[in-house]
N, C-alpha and C. Protein backbone atom coordinates (compact mmCIF):
# COMPACT_ATOMS: atom_id res chain seq x y z
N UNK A 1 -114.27 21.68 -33.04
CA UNK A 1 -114.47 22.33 -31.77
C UNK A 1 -115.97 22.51 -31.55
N UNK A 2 -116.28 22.42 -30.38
CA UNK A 2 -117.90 22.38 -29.99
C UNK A 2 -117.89 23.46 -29.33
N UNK A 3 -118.99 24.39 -29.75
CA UNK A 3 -119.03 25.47 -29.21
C UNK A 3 -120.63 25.52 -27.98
N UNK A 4 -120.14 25.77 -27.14
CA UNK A 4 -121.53 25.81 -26.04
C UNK A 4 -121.99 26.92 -25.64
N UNK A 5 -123.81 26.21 -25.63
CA UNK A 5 -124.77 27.74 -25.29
C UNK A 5 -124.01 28.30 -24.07
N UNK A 6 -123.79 29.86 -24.35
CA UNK A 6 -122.88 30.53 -23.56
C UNK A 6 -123.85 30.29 -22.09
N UNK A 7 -123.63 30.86 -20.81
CA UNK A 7 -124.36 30.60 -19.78
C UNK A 7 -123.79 31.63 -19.29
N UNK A 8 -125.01 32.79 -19.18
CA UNK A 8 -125.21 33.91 -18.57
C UNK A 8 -126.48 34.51 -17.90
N UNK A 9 -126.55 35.48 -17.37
CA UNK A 9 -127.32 35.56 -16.88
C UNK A 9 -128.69 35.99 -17.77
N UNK A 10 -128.49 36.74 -18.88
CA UNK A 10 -129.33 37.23 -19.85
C UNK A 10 -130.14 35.30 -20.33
N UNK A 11 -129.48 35.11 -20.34
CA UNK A 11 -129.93 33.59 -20.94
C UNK A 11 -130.84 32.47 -20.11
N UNK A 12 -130.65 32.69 -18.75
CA UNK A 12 -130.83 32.22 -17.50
C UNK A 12 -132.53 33.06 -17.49
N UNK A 13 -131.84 34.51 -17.54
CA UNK A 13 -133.68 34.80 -17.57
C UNK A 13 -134.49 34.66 -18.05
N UNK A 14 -134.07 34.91 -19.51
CA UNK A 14 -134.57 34.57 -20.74
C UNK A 14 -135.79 33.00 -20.74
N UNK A 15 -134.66 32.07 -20.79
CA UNK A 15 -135.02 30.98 -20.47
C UNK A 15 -136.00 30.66 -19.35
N UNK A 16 -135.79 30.85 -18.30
CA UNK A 16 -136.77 30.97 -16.98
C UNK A 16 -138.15 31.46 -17.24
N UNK A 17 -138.49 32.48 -17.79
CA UNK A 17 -139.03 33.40 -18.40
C UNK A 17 -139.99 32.52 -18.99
N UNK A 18 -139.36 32.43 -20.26
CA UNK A 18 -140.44 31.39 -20.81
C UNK A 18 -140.94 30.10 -20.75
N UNK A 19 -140.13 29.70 -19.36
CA UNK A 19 -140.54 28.50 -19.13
C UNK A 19 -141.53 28.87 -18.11
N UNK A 20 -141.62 29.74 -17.13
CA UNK A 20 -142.89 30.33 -16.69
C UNK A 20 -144.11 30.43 -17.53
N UNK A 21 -144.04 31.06 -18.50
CA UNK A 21 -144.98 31.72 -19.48
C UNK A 21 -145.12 30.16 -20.34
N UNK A 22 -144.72 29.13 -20.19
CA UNK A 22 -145.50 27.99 -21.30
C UNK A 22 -146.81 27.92 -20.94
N UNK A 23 -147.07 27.76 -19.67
CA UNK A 23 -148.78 27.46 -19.53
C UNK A 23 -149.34 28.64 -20.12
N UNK A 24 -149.42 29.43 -20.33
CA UNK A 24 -149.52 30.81 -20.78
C UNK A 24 -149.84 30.51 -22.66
N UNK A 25 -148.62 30.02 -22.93
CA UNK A 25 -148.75 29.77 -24.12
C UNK A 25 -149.40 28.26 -24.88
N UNK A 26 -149.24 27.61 -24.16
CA UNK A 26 -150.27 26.11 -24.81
C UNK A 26 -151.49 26.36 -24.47
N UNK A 27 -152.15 27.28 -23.49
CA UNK A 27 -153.68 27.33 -23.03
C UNK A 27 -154.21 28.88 -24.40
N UNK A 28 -154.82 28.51 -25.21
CA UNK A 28 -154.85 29.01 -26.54
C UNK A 28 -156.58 29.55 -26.12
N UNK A 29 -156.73 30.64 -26.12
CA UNK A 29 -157.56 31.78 -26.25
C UNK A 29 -159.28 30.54 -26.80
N UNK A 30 -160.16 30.60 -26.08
CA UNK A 30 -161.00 29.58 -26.46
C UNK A 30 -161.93 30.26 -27.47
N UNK A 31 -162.55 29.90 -28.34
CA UNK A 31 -163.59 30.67 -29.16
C UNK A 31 -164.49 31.35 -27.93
N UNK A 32 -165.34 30.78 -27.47
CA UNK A 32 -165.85 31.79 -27.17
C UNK A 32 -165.75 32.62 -26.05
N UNK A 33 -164.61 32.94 -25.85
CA UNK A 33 -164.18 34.03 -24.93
C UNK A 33 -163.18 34.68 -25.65
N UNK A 34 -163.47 35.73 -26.88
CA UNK A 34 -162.90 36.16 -27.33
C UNK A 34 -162.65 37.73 -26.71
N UNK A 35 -163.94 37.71 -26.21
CA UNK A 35 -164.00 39.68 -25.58
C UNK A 35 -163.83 39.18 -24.08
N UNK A 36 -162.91 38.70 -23.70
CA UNK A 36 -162.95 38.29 -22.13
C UNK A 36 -161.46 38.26 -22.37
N UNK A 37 -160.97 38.93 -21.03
CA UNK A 37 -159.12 39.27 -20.90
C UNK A 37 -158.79 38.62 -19.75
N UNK A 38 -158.43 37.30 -19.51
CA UNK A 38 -158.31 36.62 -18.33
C UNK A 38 -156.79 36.96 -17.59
N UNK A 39 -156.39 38.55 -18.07
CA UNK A 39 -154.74 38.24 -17.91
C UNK A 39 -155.46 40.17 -17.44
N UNK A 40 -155.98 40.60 -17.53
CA UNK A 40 -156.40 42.00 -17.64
C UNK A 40 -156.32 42.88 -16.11
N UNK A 41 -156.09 41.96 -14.90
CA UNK A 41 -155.52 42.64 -13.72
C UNK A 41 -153.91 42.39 -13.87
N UNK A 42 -153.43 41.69 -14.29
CA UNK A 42 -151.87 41.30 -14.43
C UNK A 42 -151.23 42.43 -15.44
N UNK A 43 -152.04 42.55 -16.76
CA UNK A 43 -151.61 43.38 -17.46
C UNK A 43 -151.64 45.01 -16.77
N UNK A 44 -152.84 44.85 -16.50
CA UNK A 44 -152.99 46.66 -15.64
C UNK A 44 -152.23 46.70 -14.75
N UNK A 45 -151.59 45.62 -14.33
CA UNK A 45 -150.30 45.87 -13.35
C UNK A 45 -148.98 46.32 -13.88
N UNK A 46 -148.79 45.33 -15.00
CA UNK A 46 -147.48 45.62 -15.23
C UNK A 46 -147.10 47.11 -16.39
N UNK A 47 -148.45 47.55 -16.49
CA UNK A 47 -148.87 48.65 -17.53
C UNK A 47 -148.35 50.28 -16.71
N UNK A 48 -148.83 49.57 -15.41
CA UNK A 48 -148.61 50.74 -14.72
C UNK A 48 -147.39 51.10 -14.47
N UNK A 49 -146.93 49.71 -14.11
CA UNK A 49 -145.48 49.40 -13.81
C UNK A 49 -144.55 49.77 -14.87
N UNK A 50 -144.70 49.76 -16.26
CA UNK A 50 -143.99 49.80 -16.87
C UNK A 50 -144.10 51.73 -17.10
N UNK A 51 -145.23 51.85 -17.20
CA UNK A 51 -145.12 53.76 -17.47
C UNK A 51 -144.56 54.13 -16.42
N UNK A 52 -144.67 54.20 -15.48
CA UNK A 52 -143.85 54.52 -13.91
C UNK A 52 -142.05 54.42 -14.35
N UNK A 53 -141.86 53.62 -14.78
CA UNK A 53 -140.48 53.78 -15.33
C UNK A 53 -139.67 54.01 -16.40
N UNK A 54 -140.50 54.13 -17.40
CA UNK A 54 -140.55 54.87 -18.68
C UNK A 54 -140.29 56.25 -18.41
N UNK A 55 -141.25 57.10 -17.57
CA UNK A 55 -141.46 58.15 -17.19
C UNK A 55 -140.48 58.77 -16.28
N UNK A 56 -139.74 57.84 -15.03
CA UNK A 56 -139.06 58.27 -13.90
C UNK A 56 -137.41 57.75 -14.33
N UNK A 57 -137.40 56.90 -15.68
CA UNK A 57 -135.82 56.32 -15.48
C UNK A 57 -135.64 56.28 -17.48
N UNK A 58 -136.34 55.82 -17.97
CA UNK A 58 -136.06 55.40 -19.23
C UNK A 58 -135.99 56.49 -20.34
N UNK A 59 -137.16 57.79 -20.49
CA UNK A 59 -137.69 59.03 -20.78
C UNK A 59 -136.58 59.74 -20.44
N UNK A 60 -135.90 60.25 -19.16
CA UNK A 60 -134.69 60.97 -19.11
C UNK A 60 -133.41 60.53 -19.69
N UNK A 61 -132.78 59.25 -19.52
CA UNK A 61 -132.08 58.72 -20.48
C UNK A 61 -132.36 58.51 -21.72
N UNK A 62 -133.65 58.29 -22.21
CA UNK A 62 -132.89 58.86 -24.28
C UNK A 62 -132.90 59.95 -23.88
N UNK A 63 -133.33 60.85 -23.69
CA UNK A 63 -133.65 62.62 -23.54
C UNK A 63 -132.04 62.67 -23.70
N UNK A 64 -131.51 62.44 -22.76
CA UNK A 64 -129.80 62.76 -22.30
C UNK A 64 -129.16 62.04 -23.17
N UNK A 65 -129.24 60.93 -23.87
CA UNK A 65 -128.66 60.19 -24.70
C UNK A 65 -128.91 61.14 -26.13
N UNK A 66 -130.18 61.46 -26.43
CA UNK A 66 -130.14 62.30 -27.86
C UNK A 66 -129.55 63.86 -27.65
N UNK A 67 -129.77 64.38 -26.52
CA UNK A 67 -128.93 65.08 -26.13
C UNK A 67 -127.47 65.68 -26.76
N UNK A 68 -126.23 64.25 -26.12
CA UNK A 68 -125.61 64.09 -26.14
C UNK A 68 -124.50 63.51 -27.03
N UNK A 69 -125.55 62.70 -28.19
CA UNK A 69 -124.88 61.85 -29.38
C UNK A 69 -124.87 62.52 -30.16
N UNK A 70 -124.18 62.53 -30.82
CA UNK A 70 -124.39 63.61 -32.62
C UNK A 70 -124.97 62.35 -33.37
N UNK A 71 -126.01 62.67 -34.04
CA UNK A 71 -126.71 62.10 -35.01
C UNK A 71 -125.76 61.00 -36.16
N UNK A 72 -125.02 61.16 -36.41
CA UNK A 72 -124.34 60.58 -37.66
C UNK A 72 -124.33 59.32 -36.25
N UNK A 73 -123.59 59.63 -34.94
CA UNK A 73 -123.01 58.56 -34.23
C UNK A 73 -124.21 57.72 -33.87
N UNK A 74 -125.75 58.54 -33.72
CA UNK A 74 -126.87 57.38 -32.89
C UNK A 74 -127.20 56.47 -34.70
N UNK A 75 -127.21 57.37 -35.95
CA UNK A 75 -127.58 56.45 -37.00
C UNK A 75 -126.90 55.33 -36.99
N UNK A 76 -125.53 55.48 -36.55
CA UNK A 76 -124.54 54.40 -36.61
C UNK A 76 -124.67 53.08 -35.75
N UNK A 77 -125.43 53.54 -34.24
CA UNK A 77 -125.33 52.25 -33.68
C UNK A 77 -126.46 52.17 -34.04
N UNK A 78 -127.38 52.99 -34.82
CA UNK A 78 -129.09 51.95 -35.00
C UNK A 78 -128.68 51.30 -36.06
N UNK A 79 -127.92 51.53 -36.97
CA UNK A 79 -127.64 50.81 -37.72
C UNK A 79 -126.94 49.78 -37.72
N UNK A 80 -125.82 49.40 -37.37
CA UNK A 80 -124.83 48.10 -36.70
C UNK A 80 -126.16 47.46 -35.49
N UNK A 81 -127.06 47.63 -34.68
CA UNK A 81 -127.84 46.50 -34.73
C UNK A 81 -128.93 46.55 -35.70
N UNK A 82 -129.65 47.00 -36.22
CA UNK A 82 -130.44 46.88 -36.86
C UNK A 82 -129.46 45.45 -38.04
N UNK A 83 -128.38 45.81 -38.59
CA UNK A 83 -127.75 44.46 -38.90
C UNK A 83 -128.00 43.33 -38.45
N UNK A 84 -127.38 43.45 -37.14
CA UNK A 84 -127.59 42.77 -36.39
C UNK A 84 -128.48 41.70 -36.50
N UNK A 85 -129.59 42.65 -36.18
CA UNK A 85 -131.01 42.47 -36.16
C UNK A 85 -131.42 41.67 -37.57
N UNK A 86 -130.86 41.76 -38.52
CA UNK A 86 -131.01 40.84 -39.97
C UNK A 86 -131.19 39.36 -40.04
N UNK A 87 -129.71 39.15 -38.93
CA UNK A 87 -129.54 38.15 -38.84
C UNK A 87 -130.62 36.99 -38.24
N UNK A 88 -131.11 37.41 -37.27
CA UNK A 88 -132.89 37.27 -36.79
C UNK A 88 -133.58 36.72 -37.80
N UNK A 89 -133.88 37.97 -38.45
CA UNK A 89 -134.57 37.80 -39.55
C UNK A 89 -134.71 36.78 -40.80
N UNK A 90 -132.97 36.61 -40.87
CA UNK A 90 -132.47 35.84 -42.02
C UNK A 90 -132.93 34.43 -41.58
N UNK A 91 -132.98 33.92 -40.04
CA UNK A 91 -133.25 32.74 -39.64
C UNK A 91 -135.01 32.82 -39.75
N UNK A 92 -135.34 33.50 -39.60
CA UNK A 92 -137.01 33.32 -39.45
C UNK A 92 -137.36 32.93 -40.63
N UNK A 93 -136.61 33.82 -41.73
CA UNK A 93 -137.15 33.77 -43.11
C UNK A 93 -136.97 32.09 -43.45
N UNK A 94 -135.55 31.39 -43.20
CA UNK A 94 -135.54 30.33 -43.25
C UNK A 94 -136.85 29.16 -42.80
N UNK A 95 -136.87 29.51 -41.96
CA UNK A 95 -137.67 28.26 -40.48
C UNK A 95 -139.15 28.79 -41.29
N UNK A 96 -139.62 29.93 -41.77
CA UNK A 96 -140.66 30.05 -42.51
C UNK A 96 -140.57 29.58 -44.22
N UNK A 97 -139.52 29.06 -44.71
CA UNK A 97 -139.45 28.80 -45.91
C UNK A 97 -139.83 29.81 -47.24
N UNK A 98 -139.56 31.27 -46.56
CA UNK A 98 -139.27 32.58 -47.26
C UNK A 98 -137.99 32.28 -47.77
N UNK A 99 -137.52 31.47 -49.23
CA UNK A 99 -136.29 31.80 -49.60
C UNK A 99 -135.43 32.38 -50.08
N UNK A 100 -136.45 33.04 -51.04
CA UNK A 100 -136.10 34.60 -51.96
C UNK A 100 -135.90 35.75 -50.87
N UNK A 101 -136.55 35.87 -49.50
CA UNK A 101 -136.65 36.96 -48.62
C UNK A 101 -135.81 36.93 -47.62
N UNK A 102 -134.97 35.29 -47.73
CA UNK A 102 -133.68 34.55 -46.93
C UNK A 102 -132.69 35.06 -48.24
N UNK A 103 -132.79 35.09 -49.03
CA UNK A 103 -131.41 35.74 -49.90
C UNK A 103 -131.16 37.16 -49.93
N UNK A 104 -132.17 37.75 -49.53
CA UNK A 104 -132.13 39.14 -49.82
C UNK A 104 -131.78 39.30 -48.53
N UNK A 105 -131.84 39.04 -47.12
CA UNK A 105 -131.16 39.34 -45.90
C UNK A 105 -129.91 39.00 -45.75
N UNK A 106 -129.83 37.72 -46.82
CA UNK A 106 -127.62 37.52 -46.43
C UNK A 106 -127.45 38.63 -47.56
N UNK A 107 -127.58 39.18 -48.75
CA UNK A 107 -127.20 40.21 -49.16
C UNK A 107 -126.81 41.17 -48.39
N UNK A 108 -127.92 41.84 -47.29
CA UNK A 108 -128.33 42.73 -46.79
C UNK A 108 -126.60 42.83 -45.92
N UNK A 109 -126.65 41.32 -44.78
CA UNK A 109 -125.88 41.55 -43.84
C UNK A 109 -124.31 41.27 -44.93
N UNK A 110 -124.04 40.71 -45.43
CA UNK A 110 -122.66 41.00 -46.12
C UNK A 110 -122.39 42.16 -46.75
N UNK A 111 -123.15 43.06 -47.27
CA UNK A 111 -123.25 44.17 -47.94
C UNK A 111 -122.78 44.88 -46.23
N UNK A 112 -123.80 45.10 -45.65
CA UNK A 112 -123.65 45.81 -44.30
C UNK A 112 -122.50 45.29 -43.78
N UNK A 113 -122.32 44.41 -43.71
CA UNK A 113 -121.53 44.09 -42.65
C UNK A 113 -119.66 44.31 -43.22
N UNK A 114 -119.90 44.08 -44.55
CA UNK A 114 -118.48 44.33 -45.38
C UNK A 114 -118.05 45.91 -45.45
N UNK A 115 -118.90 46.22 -46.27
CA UNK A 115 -118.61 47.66 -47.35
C UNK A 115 -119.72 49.09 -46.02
N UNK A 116 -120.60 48.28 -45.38
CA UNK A 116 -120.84 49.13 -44.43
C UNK A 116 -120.39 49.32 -42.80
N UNK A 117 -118.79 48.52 -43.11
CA UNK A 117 -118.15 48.87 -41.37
C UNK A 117 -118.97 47.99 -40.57
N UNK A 118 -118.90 46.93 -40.60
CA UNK A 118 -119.50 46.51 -39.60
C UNK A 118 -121.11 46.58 -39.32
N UNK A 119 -121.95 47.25 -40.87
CA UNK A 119 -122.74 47.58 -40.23
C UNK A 119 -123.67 49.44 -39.65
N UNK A 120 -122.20 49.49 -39.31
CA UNK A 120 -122.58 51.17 -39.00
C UNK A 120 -122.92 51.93 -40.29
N UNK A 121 -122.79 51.56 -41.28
CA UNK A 121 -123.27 52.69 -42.14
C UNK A 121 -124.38 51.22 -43.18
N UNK A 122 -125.72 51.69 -43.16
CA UNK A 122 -126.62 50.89 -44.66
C UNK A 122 -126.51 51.24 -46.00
N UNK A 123 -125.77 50.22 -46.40
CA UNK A 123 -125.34 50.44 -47.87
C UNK A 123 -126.10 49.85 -48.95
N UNK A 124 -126.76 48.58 -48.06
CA UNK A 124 -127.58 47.92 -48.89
C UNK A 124 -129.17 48.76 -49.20
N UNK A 125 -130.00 49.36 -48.59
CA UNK A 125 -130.91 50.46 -48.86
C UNK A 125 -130.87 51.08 -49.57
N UNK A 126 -129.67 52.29 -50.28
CA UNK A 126 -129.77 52.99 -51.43
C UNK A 126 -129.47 52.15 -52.68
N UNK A 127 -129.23 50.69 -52.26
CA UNK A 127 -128.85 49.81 -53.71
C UNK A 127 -130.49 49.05 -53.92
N UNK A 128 -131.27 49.17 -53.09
CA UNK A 128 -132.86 48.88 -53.58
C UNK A 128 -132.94 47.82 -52.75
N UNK A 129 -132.15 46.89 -51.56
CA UNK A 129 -132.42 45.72 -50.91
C UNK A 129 -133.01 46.11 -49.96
N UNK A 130 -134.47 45.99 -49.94
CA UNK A 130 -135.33 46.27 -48.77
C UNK A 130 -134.76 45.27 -47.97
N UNK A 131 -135.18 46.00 -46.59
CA UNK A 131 -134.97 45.40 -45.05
C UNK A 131 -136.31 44.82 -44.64
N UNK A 132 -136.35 43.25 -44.92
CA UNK A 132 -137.24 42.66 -44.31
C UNK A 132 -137.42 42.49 -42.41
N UNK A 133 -138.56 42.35 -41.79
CA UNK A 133 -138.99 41.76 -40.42
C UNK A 133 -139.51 40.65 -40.39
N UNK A 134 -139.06 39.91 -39.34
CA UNK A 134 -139.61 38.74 -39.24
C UNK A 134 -138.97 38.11 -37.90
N UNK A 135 -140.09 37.70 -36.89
CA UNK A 135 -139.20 37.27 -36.21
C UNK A 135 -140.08 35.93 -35.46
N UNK A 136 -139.75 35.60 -34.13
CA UNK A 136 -140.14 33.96 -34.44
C UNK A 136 -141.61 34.15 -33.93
N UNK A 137 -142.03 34.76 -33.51
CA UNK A 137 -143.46 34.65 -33.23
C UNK A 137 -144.06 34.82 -34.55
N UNK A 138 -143.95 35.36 -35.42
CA UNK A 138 -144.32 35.22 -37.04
C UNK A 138 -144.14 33.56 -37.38
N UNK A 139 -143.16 33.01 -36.86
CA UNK A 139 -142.71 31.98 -37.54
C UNK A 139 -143.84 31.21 -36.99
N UNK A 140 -144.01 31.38 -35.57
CA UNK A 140 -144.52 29.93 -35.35
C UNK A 140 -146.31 30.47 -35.42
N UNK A 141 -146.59 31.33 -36.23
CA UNK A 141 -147.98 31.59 -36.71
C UNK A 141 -147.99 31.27 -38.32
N UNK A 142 -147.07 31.18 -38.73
CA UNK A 142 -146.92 30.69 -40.11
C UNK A 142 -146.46 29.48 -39.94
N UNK A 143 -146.52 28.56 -38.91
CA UNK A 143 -146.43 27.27 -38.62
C UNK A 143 -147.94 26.73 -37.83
N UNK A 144 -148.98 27.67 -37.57
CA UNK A 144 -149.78 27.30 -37.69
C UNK A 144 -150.81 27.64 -35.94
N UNK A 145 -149.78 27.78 -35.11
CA UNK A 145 -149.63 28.53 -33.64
C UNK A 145 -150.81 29.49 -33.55
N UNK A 146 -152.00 29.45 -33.14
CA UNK A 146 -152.93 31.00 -32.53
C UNK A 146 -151.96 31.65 -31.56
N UNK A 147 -152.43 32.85 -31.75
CA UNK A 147 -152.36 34.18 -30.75
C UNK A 147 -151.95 34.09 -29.58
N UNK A 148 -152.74 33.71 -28.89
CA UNK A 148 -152.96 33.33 -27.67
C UNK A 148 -153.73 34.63 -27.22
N UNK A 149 -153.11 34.65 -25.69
CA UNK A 149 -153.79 35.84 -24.89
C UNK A 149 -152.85 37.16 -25.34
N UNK A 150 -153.66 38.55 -25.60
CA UNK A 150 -152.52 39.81 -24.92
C UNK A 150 -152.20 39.57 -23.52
N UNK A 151 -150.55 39.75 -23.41
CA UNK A 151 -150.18 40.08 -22.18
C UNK A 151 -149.36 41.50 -22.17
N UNK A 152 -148.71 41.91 -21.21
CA UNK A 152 -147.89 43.21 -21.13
C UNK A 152 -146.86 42.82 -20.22
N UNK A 153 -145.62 42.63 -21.20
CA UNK A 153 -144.22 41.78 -20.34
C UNK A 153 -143.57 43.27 -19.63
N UNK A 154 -142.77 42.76 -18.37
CA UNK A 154 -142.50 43.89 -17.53
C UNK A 154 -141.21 44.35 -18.57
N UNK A 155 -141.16 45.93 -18.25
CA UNK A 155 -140.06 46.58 -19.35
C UNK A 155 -140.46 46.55 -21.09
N UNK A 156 -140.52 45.52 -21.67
CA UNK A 156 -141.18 44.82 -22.73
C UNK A 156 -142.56 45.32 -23.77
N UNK A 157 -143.39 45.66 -22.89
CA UNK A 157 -144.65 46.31 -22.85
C UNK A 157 -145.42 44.98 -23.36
N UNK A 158 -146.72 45.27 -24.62
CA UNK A 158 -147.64 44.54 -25.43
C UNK A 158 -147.15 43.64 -25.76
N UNK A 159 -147.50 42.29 -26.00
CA UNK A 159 -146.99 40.70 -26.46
C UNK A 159 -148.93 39.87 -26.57
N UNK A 160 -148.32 38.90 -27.33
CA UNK A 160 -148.84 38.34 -26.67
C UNK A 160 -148.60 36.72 -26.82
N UNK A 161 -149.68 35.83 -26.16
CA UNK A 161 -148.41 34.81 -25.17
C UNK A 161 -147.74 33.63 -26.11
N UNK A 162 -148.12 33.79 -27.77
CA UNK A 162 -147.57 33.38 -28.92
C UNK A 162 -146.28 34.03 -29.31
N UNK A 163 -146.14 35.12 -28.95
CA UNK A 163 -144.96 36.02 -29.62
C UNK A 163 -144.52 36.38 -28.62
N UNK A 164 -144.56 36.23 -26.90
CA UNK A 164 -143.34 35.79 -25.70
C UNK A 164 -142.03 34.89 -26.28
N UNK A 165 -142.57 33.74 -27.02
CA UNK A 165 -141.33 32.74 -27.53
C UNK A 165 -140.42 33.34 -28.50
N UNK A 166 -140.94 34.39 -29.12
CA UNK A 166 -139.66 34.73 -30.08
C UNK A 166 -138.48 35.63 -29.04
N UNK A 167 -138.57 35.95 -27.42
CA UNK A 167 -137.63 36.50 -26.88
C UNK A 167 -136.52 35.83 -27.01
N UNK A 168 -136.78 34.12 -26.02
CA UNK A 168 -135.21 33.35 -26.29
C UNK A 168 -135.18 32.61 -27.53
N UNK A 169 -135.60 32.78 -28.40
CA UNK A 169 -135.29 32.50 -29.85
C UNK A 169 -134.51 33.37 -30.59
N UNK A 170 -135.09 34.26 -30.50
CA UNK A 170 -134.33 35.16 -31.44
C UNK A 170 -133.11 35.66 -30.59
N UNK A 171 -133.03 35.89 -29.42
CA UNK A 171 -132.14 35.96 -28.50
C UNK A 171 -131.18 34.96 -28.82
N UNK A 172 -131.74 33.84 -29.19
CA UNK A 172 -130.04 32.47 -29.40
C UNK A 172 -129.65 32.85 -31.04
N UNK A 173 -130.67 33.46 -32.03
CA UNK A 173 -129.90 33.55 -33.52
C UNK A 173 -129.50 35.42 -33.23
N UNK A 174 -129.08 35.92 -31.76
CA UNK A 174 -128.24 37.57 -31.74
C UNK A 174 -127.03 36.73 -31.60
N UNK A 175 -126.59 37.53 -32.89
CA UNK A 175 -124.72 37.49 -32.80
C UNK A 175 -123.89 37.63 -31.42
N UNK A 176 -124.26 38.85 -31.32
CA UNK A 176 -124.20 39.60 -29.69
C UNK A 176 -124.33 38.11 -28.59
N UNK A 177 -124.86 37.02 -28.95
CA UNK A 177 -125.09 36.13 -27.42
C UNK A 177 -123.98 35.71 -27.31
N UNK A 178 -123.18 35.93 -28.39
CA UNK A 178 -122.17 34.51 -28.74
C UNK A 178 -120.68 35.51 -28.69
N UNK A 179 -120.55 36.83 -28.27
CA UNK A 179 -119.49 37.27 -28.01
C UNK A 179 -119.06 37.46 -26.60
């Protein structure tokens, strides 16, 4: 059975997104304009833009969300993605040829994902399996990729235009795309 990239709208943007942002990302920060921000009215835009709604929409919802959750229940869903979130990881570690730090994340998520419910509870932490990060903008700087420019993605905040690509990357290795 062939399974196909799902087609949604999260994916649609995603995608769009960074196909906007390639010129962005192949035009690589020149030596000597290192103290020069050629993105620095765009960013002060979307900076503003983004505290404006932090402040008027995002700030009252956790407020009301921590509010409202009993603690055992918010550890639980940070925890079932933060799993999640392994899985990410487990691929980066790969595509970076971290293999000892790729075994210790399928530990992580079978441990979690078995004996910790899905996840909701970390079982693998008090047994000593640190929780590695890694995600593809790491990768493709350990493949050899500069920086690029800082930008400030709307909602998103700080990036910059090397580590824009790990959105629909790591976005296609979330479990979550594929349910």
């Amino acid at each position: 059975m062939t399974k196909h990239f799902p087609r949604s709208w999260p994916n649609a943007f995603i995608f769009r997104l960074g196909g906007l942002l390639l010129a962005l990302f192949v035009a690589q920060t020149p030596a000597y304009a290192q103290d020069q921000d050629p993105l620095e009215t765009y960013n002060r835009a979307i900076y503003s833009f983004n505290d404006t709604v932090d402040k008027a929409l995002l700030k009252p919802l956790a407020q009301t969300y921590k509010a409202v959750t009993p603690e055992f229940v918010d550890e639980g869903v940070t925890n079932f993605f933060g799993n999640l979130g392994d899985v990410i990881t487990l691929a980066n570690n790969l595509l970076q040829f971290k293999l000892d730090m790729a075994a210790q994340d399928s530990v992580r998520i079978v441990l979690n994902s078995t004996f910790g419910v899905l996840g909701f509870f970390d079982v693998a932490t008090p047994l000593g399996i640190a929780k590695n990060q890694e995600d593809f903008g790491q990768t493709l700087g350990v493949w050899g990729v500069g920086e690029g420019y800082y930008i400030v993605l709307p909602l998103l905040g700080p990036s910059s235009t090397r580590d824009i690509w790990r959105l629909p990357v790591d976005y296609f290795f979330t479990p979550v795309t594929y349910v």
